[in-house]
PDB file of N, CA and C in Angstrom:
ATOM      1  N   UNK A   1       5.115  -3.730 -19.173  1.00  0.00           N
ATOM      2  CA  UNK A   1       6.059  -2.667 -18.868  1.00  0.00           C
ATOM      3  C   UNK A   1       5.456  -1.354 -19.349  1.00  0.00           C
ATOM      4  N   UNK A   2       5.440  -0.435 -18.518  1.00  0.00           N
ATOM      5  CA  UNK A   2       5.369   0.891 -18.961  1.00  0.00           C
ATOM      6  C   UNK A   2       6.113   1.859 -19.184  1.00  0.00           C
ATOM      7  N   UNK A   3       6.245   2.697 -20.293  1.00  0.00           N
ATOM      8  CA  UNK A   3       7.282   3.427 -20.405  1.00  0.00           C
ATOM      9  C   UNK A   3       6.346   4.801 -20.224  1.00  0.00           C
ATOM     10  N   UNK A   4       7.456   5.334 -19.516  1.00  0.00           N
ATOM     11  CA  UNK A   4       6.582   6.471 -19.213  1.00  0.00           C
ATOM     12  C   UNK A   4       7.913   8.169 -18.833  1.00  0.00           C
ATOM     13  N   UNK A   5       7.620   9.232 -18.974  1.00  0.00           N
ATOM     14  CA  UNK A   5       8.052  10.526 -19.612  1.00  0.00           C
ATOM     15  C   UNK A   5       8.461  10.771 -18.136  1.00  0.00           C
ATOM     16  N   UNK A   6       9.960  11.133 -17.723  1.00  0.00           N
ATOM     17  CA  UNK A   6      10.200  12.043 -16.535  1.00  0.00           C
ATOM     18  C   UNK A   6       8.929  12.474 -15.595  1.00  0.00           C
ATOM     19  N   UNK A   7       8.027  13.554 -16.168  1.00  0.00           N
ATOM     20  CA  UNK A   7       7.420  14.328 -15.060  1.00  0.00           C
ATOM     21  C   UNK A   7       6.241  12.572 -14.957  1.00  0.00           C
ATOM     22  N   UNK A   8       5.666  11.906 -15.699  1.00  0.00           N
ATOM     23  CA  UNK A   8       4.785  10.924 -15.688  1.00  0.00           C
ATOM     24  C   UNK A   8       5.407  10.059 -14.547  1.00  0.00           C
ATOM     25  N   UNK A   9       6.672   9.154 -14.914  1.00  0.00           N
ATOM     26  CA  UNK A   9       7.412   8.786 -14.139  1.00  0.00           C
ATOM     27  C   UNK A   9       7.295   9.241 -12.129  1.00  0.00           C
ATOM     28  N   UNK A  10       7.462  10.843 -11.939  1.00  0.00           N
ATOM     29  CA  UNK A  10       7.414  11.635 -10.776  1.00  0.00           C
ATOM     30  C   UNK A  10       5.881  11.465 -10.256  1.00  0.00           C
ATOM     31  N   UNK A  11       5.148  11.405 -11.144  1.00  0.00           N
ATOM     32  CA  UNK A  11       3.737  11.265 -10.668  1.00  0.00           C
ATOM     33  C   UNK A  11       3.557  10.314 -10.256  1.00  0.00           C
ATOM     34  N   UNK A  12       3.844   8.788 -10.836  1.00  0.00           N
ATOM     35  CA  UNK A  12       3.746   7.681 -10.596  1.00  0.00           C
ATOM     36  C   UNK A  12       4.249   6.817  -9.696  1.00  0.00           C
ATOM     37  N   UNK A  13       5.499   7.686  -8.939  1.00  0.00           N
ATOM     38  CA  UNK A  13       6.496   7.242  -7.692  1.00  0.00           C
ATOM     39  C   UNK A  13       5.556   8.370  -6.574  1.00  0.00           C
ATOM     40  N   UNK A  14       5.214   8.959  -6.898  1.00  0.00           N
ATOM     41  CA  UNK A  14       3.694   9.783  -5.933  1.00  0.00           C
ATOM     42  C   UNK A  14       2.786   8.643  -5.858  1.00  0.00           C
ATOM     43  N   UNK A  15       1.927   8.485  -6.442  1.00  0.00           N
ATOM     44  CA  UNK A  15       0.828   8.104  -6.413  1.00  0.00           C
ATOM     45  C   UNK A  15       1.379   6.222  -5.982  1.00  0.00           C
ATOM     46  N   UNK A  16       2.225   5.515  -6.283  1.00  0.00           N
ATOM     47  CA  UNK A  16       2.943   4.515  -5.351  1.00  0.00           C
ATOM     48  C   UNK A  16       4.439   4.873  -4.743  1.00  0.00           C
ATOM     49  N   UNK A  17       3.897   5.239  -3.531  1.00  0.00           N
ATOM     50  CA  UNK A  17       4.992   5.259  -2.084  1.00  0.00           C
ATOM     51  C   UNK A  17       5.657   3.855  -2.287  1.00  0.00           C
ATOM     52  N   UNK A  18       4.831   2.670  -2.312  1.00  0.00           N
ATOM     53  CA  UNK A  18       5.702   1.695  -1.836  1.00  0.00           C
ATOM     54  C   UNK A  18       6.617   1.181  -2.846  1.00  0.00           C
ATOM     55  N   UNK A  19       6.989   1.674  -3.974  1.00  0.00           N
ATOM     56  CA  UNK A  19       7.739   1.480  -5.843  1.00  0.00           C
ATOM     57  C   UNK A  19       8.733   1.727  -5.004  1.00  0.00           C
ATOM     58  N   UNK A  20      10.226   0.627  -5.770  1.00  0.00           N
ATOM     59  CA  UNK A  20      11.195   0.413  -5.820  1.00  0.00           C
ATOM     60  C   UNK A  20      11.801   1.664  -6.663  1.00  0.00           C
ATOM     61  N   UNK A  21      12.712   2.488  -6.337  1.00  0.00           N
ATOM     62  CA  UNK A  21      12.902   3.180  -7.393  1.00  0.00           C
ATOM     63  C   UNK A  21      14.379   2.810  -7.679  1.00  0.00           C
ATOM     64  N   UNK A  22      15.230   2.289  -8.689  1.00  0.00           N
ATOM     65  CA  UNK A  22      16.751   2.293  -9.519  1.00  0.00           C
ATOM     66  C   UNK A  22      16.799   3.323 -10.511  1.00  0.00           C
ATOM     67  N   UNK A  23      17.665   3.213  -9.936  1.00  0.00           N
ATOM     68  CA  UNK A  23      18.599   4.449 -10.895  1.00  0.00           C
ATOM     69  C   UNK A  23      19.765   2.646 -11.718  1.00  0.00           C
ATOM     70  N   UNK A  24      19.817   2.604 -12.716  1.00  0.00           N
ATOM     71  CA  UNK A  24      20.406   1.547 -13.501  1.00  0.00           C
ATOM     72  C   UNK A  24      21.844   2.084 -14.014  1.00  0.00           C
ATOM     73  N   UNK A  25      22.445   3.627 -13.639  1.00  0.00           N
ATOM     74  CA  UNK A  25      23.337   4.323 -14.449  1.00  0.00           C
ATOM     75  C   UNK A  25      24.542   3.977 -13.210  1.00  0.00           C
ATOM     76  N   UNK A  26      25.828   3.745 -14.262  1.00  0.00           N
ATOM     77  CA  UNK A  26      26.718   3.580 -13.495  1.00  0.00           C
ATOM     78  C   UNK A  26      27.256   4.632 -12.331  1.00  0.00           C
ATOM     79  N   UNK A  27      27.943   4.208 -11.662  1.00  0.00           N
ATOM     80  CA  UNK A  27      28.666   4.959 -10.210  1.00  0.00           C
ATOM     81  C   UNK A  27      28.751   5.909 -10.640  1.00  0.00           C
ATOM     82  N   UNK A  28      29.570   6.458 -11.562  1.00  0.00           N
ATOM     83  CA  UNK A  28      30.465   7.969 -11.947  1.00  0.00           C
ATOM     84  C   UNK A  28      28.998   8.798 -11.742  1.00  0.00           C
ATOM     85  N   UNK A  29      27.893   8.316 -12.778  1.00  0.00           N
ATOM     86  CA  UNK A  29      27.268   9.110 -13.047  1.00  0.00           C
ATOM     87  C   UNK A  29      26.049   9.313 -12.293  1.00  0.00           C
ATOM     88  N   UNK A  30      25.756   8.066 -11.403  1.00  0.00           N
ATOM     89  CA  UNK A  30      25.295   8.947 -10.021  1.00  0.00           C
ATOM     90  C   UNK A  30      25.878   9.179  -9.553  1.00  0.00           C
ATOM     91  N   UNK A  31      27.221   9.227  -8.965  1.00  0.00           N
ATOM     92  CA  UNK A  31      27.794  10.454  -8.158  1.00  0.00           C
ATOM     93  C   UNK A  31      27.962  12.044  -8.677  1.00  0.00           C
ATOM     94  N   UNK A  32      28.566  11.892  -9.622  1.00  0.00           N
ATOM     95  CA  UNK A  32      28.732  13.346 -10.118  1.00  0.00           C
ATOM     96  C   UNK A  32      27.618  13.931 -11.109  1.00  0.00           C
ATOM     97  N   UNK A  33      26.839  13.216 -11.846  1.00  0.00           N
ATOM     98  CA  UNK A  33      25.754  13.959 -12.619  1.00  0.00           C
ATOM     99  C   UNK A  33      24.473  14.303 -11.353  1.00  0.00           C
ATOM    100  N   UNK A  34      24.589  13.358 -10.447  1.00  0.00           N
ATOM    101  CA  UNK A  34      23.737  13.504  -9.161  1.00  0.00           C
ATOM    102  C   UNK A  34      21.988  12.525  -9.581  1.00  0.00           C
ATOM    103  N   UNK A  35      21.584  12.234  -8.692  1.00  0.00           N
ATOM    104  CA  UNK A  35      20.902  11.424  -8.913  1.00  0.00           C
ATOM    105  C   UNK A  35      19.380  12.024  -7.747  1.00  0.00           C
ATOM    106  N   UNK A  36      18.538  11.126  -8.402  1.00  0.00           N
ATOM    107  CA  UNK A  36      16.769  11.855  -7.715  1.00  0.00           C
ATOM    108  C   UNK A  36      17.126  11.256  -5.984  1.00  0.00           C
ATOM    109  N   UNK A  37      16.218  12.061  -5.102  1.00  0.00           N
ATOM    110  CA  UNK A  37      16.340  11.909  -3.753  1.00  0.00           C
ATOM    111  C   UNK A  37      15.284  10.074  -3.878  1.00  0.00           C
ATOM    112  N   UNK A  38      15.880   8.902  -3.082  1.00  0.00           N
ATOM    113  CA  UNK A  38      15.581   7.897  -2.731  1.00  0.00           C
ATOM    114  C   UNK A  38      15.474   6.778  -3.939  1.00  0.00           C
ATOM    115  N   UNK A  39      16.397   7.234  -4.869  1.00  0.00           N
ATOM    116  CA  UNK A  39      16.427   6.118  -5.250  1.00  0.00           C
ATOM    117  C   UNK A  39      17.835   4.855  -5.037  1.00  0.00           C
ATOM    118  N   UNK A  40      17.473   4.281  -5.189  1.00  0.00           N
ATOM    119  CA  UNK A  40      18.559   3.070  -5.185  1.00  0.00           C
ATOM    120  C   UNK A  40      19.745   2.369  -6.192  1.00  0.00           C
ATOM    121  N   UNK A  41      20.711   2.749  -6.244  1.00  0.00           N
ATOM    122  CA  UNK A  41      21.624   2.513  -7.623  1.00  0.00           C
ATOM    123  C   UNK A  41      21.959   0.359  -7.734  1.00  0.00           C
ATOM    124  N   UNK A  42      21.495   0.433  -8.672  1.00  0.00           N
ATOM    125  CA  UNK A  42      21.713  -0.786  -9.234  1.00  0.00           C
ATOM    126  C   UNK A  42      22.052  -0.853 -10.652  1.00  0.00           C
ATOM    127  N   UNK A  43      23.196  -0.494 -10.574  1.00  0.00           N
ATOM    128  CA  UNK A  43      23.673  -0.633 -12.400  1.00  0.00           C
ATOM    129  C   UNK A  43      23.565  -1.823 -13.124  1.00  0.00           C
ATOM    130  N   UNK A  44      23.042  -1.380 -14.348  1.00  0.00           N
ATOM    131  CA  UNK A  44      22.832  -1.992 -15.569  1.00  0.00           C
ATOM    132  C   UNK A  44      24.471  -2.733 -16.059  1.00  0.00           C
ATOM    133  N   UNK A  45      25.647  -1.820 -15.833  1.00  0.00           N
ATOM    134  CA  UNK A  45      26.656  -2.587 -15.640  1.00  0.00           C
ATOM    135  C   UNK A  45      27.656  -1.294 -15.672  1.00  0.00           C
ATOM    136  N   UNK A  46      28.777  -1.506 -15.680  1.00  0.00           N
ATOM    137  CA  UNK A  46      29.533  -0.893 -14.980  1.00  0.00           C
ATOM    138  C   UNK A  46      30.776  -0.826 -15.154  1.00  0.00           C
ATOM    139  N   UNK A  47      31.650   0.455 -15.229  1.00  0.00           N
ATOM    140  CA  UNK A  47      33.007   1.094 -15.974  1.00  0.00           C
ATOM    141  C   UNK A  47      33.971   0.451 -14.956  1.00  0.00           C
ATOM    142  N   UNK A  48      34.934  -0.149 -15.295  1.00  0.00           N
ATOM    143  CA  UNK A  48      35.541  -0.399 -16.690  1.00  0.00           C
ATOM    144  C   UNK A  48      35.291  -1.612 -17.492  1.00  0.00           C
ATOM    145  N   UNK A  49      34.613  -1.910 -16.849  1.00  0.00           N
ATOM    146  CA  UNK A  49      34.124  -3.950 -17.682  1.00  0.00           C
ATOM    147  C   UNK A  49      32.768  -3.121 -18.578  1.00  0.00           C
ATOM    148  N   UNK A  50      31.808  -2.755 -18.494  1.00  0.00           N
ATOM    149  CA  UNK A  50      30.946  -2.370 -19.016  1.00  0.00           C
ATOM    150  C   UNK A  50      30.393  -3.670 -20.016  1.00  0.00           C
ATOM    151  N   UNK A  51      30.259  -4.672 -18.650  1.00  0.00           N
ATOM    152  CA  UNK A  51      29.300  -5.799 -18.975  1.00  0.00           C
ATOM    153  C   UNK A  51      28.244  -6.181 -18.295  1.00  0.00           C
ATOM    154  N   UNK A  52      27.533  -6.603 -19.557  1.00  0.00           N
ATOM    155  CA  UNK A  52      25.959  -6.891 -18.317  1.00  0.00           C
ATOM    156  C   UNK A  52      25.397  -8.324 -18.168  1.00  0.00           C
ATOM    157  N   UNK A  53      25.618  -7.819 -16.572  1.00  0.00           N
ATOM    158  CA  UNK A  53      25.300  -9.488 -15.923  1.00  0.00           C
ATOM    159  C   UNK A  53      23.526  -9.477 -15.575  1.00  0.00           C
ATOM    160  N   UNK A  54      22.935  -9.778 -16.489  1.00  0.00           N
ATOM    161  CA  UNK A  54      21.702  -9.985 -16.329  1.00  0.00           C
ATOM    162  C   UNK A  54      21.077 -10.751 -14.902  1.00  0.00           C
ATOM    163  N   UNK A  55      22.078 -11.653 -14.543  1.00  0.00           N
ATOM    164  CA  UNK A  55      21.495 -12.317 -13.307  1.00  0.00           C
ATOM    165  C   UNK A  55      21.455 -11.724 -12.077  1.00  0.00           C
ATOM    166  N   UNK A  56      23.068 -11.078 -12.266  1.00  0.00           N
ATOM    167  CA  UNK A  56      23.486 -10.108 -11.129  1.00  0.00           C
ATOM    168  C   UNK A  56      22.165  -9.346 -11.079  1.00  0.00           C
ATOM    169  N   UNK A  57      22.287  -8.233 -12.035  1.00  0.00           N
ATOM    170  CA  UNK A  57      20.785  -7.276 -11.845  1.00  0.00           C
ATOM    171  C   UNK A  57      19.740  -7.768 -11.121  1.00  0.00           C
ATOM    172  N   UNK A  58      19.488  -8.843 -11.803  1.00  0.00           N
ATOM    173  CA  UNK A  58      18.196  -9.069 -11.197  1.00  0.00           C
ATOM    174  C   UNK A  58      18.223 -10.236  -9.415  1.00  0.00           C
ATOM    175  N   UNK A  59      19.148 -10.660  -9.407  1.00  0.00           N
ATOM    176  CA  UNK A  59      19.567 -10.683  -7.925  1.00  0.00           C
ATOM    177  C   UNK A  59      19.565  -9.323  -6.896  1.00  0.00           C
ATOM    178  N   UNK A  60      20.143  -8.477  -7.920  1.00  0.00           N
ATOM    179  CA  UNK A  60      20.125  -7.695  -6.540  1.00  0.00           C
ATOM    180  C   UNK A  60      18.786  -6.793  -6.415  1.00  0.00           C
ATOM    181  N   UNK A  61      18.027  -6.419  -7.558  1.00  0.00           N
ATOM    182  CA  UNK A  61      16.853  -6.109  -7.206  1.00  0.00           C
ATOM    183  C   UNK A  61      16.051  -6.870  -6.168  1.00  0.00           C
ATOM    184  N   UNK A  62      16.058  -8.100  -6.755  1.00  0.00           N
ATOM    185  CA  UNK A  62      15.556  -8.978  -5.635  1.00  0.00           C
ATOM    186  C   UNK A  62      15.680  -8.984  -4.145  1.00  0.00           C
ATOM    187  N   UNK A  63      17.161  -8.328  -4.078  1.00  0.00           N
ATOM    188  CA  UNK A  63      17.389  -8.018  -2.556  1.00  0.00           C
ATOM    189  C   UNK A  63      16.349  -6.740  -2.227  1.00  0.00           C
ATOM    190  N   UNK A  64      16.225  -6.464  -2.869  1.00  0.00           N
ATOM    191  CA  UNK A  64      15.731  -5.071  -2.190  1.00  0.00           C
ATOM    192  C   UNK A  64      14.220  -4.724  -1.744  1.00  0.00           C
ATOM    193  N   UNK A  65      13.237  -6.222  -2.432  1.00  0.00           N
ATOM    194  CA  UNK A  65      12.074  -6.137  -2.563  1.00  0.00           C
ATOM    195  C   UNK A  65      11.718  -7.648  -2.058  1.00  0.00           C
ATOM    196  N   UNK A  66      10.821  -7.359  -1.265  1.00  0.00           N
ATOM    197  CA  UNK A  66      10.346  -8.786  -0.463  1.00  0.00           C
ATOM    198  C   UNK A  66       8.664  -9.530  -1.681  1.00  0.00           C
ATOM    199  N   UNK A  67       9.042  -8.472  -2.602  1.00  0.00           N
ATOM    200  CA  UNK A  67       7.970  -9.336  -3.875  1.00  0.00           C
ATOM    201  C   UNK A  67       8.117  -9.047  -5.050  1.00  0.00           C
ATOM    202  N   UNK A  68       8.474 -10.287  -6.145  1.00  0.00           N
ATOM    203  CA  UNK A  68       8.034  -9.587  -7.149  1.00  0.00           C
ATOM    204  C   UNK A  68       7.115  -9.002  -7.965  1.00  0.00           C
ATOM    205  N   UNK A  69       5.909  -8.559  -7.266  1.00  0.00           N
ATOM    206  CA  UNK A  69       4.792  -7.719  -7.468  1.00  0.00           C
ATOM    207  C   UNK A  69       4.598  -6.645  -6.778  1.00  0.00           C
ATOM    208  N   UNK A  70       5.851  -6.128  -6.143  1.00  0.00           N
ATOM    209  CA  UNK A  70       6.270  -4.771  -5.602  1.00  0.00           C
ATOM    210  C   UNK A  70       6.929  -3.718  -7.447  1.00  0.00           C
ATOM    211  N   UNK A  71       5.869  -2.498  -7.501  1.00  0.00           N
ATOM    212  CA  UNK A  71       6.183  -2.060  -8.330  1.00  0.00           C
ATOM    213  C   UNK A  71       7.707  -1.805  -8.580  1.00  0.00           C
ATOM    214  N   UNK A  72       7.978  -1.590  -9.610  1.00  0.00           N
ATOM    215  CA  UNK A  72       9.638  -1.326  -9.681  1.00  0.00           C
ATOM    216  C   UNK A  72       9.641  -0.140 -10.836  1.00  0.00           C
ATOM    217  N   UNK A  73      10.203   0.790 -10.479  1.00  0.00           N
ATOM    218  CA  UNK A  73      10.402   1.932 -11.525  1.00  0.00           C
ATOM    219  C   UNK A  73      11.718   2.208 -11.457  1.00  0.00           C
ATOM    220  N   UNK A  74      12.526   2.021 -12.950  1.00  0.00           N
ATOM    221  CA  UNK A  74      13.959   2.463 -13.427  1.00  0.00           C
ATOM    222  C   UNK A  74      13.989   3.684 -14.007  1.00  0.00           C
ATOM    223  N   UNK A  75      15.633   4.143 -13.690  1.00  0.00           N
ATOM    224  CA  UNK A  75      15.709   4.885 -14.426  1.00  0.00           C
ATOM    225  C   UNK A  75      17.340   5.125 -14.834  1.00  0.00           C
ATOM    226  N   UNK A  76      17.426   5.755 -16.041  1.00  0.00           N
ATOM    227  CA  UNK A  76      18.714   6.032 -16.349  1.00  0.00           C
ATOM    228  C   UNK A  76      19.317   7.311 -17.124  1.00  0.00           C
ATOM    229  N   UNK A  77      19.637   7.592 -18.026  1.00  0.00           N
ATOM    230  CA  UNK A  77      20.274   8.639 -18.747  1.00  0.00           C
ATOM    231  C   UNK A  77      19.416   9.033 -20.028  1.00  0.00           C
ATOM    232  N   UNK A  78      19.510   8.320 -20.715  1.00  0.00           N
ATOM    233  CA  UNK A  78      18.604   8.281 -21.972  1.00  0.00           C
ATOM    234  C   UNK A  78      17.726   7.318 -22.262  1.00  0.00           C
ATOM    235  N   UNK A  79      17.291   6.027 -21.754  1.00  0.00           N
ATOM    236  CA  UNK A  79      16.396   5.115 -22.045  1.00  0.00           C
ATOM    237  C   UNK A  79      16.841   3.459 -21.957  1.00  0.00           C
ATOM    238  N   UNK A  80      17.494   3.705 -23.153  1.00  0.00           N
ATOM    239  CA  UNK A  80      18.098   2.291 -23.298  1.00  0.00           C
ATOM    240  C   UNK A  80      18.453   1.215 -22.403  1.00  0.00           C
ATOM    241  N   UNK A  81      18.650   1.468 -21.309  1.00  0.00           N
ATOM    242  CA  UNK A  81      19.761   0.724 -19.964  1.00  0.00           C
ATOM    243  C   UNK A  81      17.703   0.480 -19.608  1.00  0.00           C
ATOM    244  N   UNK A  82      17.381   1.754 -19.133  1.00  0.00           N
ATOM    245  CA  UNK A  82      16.265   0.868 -18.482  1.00  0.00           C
ATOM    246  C   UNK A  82      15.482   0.501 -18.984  1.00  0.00           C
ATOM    247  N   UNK A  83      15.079   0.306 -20.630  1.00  0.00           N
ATOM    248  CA  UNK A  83      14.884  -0.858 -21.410  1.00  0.00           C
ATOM    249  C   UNK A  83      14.998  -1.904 -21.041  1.00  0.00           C
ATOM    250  N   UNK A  84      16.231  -2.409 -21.370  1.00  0.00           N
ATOM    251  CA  UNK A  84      16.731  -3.736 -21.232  1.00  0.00           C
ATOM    252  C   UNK A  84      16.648  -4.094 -19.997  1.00  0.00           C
ATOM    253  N   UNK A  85      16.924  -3.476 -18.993  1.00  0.00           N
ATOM    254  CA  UNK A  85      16.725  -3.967 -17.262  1.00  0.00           C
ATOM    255  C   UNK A  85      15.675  -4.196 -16.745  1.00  0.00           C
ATOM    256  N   UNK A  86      14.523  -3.312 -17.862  1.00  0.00           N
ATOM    257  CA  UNK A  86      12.627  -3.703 -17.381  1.00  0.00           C
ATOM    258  C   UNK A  86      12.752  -5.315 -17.968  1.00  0.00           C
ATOM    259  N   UNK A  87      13.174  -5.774 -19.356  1.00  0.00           N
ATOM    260  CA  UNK A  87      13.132  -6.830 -19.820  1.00  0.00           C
ATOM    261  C   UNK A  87      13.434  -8.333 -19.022  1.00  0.00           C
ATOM    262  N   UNK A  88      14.523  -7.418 -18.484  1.00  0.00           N
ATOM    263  CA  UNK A  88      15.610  -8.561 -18.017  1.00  0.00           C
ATOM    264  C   UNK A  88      14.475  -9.345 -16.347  1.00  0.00           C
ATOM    265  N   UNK A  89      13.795  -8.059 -16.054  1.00  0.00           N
ATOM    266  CA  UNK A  89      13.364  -7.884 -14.435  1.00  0.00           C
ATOM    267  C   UNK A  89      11.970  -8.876 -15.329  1.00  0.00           C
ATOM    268  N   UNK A  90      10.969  -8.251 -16.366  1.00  0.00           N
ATOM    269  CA  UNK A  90       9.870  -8.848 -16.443  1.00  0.00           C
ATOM    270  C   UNK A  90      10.483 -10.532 -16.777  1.00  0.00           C
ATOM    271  N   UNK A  91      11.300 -10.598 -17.736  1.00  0.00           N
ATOM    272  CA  UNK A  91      11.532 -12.158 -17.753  1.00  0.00           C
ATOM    273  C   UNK A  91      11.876 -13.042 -16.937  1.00  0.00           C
ATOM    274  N   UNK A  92      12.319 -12.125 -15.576  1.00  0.00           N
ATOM    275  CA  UNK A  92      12.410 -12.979 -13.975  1.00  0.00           C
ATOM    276  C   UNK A  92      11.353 -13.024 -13.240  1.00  0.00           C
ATOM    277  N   UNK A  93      10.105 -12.510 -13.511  1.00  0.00           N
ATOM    278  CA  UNK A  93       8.610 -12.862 -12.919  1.00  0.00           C
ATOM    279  C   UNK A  93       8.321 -11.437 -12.276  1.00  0.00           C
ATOM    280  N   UNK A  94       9.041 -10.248 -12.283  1.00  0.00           N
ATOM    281  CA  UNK A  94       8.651  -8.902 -12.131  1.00  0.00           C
ATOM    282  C   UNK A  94       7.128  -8.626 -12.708  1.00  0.00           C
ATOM    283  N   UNK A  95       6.600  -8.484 -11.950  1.00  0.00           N
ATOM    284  CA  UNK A  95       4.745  -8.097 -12.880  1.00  0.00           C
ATOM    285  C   UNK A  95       4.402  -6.632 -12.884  1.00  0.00           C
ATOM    286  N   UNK A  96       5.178  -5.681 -12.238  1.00  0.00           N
ATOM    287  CA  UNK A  96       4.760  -4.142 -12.674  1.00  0.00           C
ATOM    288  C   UNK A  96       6.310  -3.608 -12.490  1.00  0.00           C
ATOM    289  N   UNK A  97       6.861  -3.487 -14.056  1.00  0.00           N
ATOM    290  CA  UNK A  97       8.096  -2.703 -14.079  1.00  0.00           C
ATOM    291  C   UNK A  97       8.069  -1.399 -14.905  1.00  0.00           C
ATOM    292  N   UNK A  98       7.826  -0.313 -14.539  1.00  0.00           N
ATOM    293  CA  UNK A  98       7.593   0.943 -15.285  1.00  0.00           C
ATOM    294  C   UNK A  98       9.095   1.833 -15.584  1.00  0.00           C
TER     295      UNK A  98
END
């Protein structure tokens, strides 16, 4: 897993076109805090239960990517969420989650 800095992050969804990009932050806050052009919302989990279904997540990433060696780059608010969601993705056979 790579962790890597906003503008690093922007470079790195450049330099791979074909990266999955999530946004992991719940509804409210991609709708109204607004969210980067093309990425894909898959919350980490979600108001008012604000529980995390690890399987769910990683099911539905799965929908979205015909490999799990299709890069995958998260993102969220402050860190933490896409922490745990790189974890959750590498311990399901994800091989490049940045």
């Amino acid at each position: 897993m790579k962790d890597l800095t906003p503008r690093q992050a922007w470079a790195h969804l450049q330099a791979h076109p074909d990266a999955l990009f999530v946004d992991v932050r719940m509804e409210i806050e991609y709708l109204y805090v607004g969210h980067p052009p093309g990425a894909v919302r898959i919350p980490w989990y979600e108001y008012p239960e604000m529980e995390i279904d690890e399987a769910r997540f990683v099911e539905r990433v799965r929908r979205e990517t015909a490999s799990p060696h299709r890069p995958v780059v998260l993102i969220c608010r402050s860190g933490p969420r896409s922490l745990e969601a790189a974890r959750a993705l590498e311990a399901a056979g994800f091989t490049e989650v940045v």
